[in-house]
Protein backbone atom coordinates (compact mmCIF):
# COMPACT_ATOMS: atom_id res chain seq x y z
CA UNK A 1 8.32 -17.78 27.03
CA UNK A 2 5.73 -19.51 29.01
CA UNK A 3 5.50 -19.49 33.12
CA UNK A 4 5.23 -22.23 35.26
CA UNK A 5 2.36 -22.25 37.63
CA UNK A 6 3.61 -21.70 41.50
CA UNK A 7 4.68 -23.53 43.30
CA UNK A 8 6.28 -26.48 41.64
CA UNK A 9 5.30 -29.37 41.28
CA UNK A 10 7.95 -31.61 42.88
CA UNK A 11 7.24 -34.91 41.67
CA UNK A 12 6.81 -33.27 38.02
CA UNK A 13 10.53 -31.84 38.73
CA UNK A 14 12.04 -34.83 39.50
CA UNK A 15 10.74 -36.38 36.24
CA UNK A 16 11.60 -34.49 33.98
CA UNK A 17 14.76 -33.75 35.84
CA UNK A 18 15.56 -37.29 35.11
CA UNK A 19 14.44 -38.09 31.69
CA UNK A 20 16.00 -35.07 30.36
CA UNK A 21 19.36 -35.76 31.79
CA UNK A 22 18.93 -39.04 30.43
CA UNK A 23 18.72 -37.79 27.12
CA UNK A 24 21.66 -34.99 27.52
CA UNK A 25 24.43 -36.90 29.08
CA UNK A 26 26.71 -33.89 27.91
CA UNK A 27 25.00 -31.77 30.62
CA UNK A 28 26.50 -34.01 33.50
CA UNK A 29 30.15 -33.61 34.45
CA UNK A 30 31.14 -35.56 37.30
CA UNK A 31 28.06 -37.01 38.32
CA UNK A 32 26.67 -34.15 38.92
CA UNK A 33 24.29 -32.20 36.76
CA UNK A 34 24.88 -29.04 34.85
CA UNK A 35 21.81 -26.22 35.66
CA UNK A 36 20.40 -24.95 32.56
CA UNK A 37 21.50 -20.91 32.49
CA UNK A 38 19.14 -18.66 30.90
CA UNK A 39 20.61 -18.54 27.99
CA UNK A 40 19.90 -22.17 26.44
CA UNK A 41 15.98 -21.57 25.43
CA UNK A 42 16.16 -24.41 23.39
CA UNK A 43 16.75 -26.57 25.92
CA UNK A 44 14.88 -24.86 28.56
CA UNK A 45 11.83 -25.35 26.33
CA UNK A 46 12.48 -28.84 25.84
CA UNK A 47 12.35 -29.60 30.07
CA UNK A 48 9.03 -27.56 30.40
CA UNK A 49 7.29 -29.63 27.75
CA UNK A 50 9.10 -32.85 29.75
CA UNK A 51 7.52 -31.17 33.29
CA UNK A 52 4.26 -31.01 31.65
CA UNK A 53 4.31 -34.45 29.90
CA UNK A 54 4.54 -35.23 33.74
CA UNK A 55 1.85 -33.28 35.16
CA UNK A 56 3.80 -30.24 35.84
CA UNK A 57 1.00 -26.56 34.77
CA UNK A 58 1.78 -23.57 33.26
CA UNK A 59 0.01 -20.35 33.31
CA UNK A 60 -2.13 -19.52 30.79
CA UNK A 61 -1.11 -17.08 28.24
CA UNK A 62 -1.28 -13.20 28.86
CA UNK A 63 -2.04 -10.97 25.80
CA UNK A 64 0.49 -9.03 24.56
CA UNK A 65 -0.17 -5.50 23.52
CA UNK A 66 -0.42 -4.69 19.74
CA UNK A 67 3.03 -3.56 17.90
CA UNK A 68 3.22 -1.35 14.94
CA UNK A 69 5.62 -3.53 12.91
CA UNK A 70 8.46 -1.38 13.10
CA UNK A 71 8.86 -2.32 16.78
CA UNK A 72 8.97 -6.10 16.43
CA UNK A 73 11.98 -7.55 17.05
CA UNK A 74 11.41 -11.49 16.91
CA UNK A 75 14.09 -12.32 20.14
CA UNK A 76 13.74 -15.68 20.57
CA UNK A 77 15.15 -18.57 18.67
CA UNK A 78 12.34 -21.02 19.97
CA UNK A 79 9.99 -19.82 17.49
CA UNK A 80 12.31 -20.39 14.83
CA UNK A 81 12.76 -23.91 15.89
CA UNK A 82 9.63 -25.14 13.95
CA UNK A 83 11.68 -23.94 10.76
CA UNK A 84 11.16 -27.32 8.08
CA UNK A 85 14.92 -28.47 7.16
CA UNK A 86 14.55 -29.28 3.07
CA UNK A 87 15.62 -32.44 3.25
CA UNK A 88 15.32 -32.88 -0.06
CA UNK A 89 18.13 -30.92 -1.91
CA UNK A 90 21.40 -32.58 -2.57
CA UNK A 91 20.31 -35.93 -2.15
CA UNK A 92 23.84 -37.32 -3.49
CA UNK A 93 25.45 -35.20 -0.85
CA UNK A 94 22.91 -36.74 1.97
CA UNK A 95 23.75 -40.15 0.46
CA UNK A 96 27.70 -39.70 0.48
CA UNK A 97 27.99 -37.93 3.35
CA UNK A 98 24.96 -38.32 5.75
CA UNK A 99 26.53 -41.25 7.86
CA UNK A 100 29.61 -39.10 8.59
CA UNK A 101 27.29 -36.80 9.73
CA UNK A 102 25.35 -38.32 12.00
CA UNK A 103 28.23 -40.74 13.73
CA UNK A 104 30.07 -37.60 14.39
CA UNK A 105 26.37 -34.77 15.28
CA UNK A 106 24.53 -37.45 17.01
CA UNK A 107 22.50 -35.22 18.26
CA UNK A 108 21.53 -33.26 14.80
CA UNK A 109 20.12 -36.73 13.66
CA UNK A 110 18.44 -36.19 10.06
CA UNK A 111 17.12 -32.68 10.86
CA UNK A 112 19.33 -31.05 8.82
CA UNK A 113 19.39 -29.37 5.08
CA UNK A 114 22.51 -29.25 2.80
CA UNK A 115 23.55 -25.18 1.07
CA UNK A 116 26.07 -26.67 -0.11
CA UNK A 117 28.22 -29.38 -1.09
CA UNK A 118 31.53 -30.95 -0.23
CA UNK A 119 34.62 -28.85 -0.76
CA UNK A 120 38.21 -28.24 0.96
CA UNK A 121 37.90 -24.68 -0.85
CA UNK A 122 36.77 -23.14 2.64
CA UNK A 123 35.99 -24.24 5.70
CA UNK A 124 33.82 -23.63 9.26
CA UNK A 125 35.25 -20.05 10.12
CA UNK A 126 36.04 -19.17 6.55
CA UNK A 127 31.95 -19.29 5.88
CA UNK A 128 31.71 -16.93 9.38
CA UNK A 129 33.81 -14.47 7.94
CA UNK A 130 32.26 -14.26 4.38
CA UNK A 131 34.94 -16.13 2.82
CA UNK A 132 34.40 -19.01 0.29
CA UNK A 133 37.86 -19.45 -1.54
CA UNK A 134 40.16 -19.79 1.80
CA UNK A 135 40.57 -22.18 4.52
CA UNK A 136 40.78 -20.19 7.87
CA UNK A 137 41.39 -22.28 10.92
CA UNK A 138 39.82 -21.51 14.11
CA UNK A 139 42.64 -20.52 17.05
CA UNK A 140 42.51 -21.15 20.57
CA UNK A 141 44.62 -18.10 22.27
CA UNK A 142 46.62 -18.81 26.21
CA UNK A 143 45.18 -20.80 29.06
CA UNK A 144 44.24 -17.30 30.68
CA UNK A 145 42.54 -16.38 27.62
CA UNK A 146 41.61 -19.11 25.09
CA UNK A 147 39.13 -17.04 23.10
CA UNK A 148 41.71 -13.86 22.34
CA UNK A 149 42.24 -14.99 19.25
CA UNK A 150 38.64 -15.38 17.38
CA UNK A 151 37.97 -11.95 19.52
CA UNK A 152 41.02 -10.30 17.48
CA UNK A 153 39.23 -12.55 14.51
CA UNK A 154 35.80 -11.11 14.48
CA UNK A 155 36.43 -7.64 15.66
CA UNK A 156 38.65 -7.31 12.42
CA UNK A 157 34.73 -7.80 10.48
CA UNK A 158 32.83 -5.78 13.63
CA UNK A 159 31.90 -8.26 15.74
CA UNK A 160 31.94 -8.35 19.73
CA UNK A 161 32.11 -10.72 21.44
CA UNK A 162 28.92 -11.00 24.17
CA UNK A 163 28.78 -11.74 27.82
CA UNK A 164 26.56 -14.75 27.74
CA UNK A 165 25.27 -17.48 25.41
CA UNK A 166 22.30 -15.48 23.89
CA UNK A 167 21.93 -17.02 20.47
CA UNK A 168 18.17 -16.57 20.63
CA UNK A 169 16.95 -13.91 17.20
CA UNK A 170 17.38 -10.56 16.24
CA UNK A 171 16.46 -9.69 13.04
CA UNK A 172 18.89 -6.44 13.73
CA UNK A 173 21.69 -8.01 14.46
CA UNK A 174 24.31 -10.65 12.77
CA UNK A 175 25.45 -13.42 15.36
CA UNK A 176 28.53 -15.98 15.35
CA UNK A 177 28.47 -19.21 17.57
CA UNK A 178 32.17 -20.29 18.23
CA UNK A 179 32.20 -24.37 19.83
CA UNK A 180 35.42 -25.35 21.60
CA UNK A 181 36.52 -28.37 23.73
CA UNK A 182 36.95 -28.36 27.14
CA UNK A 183 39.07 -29.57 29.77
CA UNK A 184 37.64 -31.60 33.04
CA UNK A 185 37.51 -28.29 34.80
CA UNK A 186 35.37 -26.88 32.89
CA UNK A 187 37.76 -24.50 31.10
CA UNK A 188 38.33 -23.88 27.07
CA UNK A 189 40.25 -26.46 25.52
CA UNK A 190 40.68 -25.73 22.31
CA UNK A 191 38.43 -24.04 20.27
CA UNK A 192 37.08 -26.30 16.90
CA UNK A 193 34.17 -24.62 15.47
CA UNK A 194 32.13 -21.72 13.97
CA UNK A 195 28.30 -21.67 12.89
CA UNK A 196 26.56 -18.11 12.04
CA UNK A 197 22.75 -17.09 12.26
CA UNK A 198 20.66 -17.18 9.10
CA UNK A 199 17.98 -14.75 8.63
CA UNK A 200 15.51 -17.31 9.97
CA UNK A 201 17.27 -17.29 12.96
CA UNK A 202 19.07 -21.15 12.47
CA UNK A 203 22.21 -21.54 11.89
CA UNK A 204 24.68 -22.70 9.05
CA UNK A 205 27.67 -24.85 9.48
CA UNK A 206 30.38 -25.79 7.16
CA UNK A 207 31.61 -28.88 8.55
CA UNK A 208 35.09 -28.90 7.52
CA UNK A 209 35.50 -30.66 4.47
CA UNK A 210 32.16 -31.74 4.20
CA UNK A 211 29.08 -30.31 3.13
CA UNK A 212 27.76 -26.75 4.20
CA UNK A 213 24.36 -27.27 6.50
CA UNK A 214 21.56 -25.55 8.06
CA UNK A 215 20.81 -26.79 11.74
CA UNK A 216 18.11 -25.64 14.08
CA UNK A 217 20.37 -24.83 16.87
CA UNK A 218 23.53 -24.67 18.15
CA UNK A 219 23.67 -27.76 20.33
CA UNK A 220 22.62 -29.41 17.47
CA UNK A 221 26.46 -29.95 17.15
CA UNK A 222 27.48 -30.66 20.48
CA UNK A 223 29.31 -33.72 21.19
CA UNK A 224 32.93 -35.02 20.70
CA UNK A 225 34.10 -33.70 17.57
CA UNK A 226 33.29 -29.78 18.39
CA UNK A 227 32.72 -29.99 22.09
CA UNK A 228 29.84 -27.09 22.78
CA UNK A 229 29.03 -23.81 22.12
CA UNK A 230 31.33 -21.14 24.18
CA UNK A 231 31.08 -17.81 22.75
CA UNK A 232 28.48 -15.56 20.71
CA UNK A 233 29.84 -12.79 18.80
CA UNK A 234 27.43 -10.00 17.42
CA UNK A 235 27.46 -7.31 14.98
């Protein structure tokens, strides 16, 4: 990831503070706005290209020493972001269905490519777990502990579920993005949603009854209809 030259430059801050906010309304709750943790990449890459578009610098690149391949593990989702969606396939799909799509993923736009088309044969979490002939729904456990049940869920297959929001890429490891609602306070909800990590590091969604899809990254869903990503589970 690159490093922003010290110190700051204010007026580039307050720029791109404001045009990205603009853009990701979802990040302010009550006026006030949401700091990025270290965990959203995606979006953290998106406000240093903002701060530079408004004069902000960044340091210039230090070489990295050489690795035999054996020891490359490719961590970081950003570089999987320039990953082309094949627009092309299932164009009847795109056709039938791509207006759904986009009123209820604003935010995933066209930049998306159908797997798969249309079926009530399985669903969102059904496709997590491996499982293409069954609907599973997704459950939201108590108020003390909304995401119980999808823990009991995915530790049945091997999956933990992780401290943070790391959905960045490991070609050793299998991860599972669960989205929920949330209440004004910030807590869970109910939880709506499932999307697992291809081996390009993006991720595939099965969006109900609709079509199964490959998206760049996990916000690429957020919005009203699944609320946001709130757990990553990994195996």
């Amino acid at each position: 990831m690159t490093r922003l030259s010290r110190p700051l430059n204010k007026k580039a801050v307050r720029a791109a503070d404001n045009e990205f906010y603009k853009k990701h309304p979802e990040l302010i709750k009550e006026g006030k706005r949401i700091p990025l943790s270290k965990h959203q990449t995606s979006l953290q890459k998106e406000w240093r290209e903002l701060y530079v578009k408004h004069g902000g610098k960044i340091e210039a690149p230090k070489k990295l020493p050489d690795k035999k391949p054996k020891d490359i593990v490719q961590a970081c989702s950003e570089a999987h972001a320039s990953v082309p969606m094949d627009t092309s396939k299932y164009p009847d799909q795109r056709k039938d269905y791509g207006d759904i799509v986009k009123n209820a993923f604003p935010k995933l736009g066209e930049n998306y490519e159908v797997l798969a088309p249309a079926t009530n044969d399985y669903n969102c979490i059904a496709h997590t777990l491996g499982i293409n002939d069954k609907w599973v729904n997704p459950k939201t456990g108590s108020k003390e502990n909304p995401l119980s049940e999808m823990d009991k869920m995915y530790a049945a297959i091997g999956y933990t579920r992780t401290e943070g929001l790391d959905t960045s890429f490991d070609a050793t490891k299998k991860k599972i993005v669960v989205y929920a609602t949330k209440n004004p306070d910030g807590s869970i909800k109910e939880v709506t949603h499932g999307a697992i990590q291809d081996n390009k590091g993006t991720f595939e969604s099965k969006l109900g009854g609709l079509p199964l899809i490959r998206h760049v990254t996990p916000e690429a869903l957020n919005g009203a209809a699944y609320g946001e990503p709130v757990a990553v589970y990994v195996k």
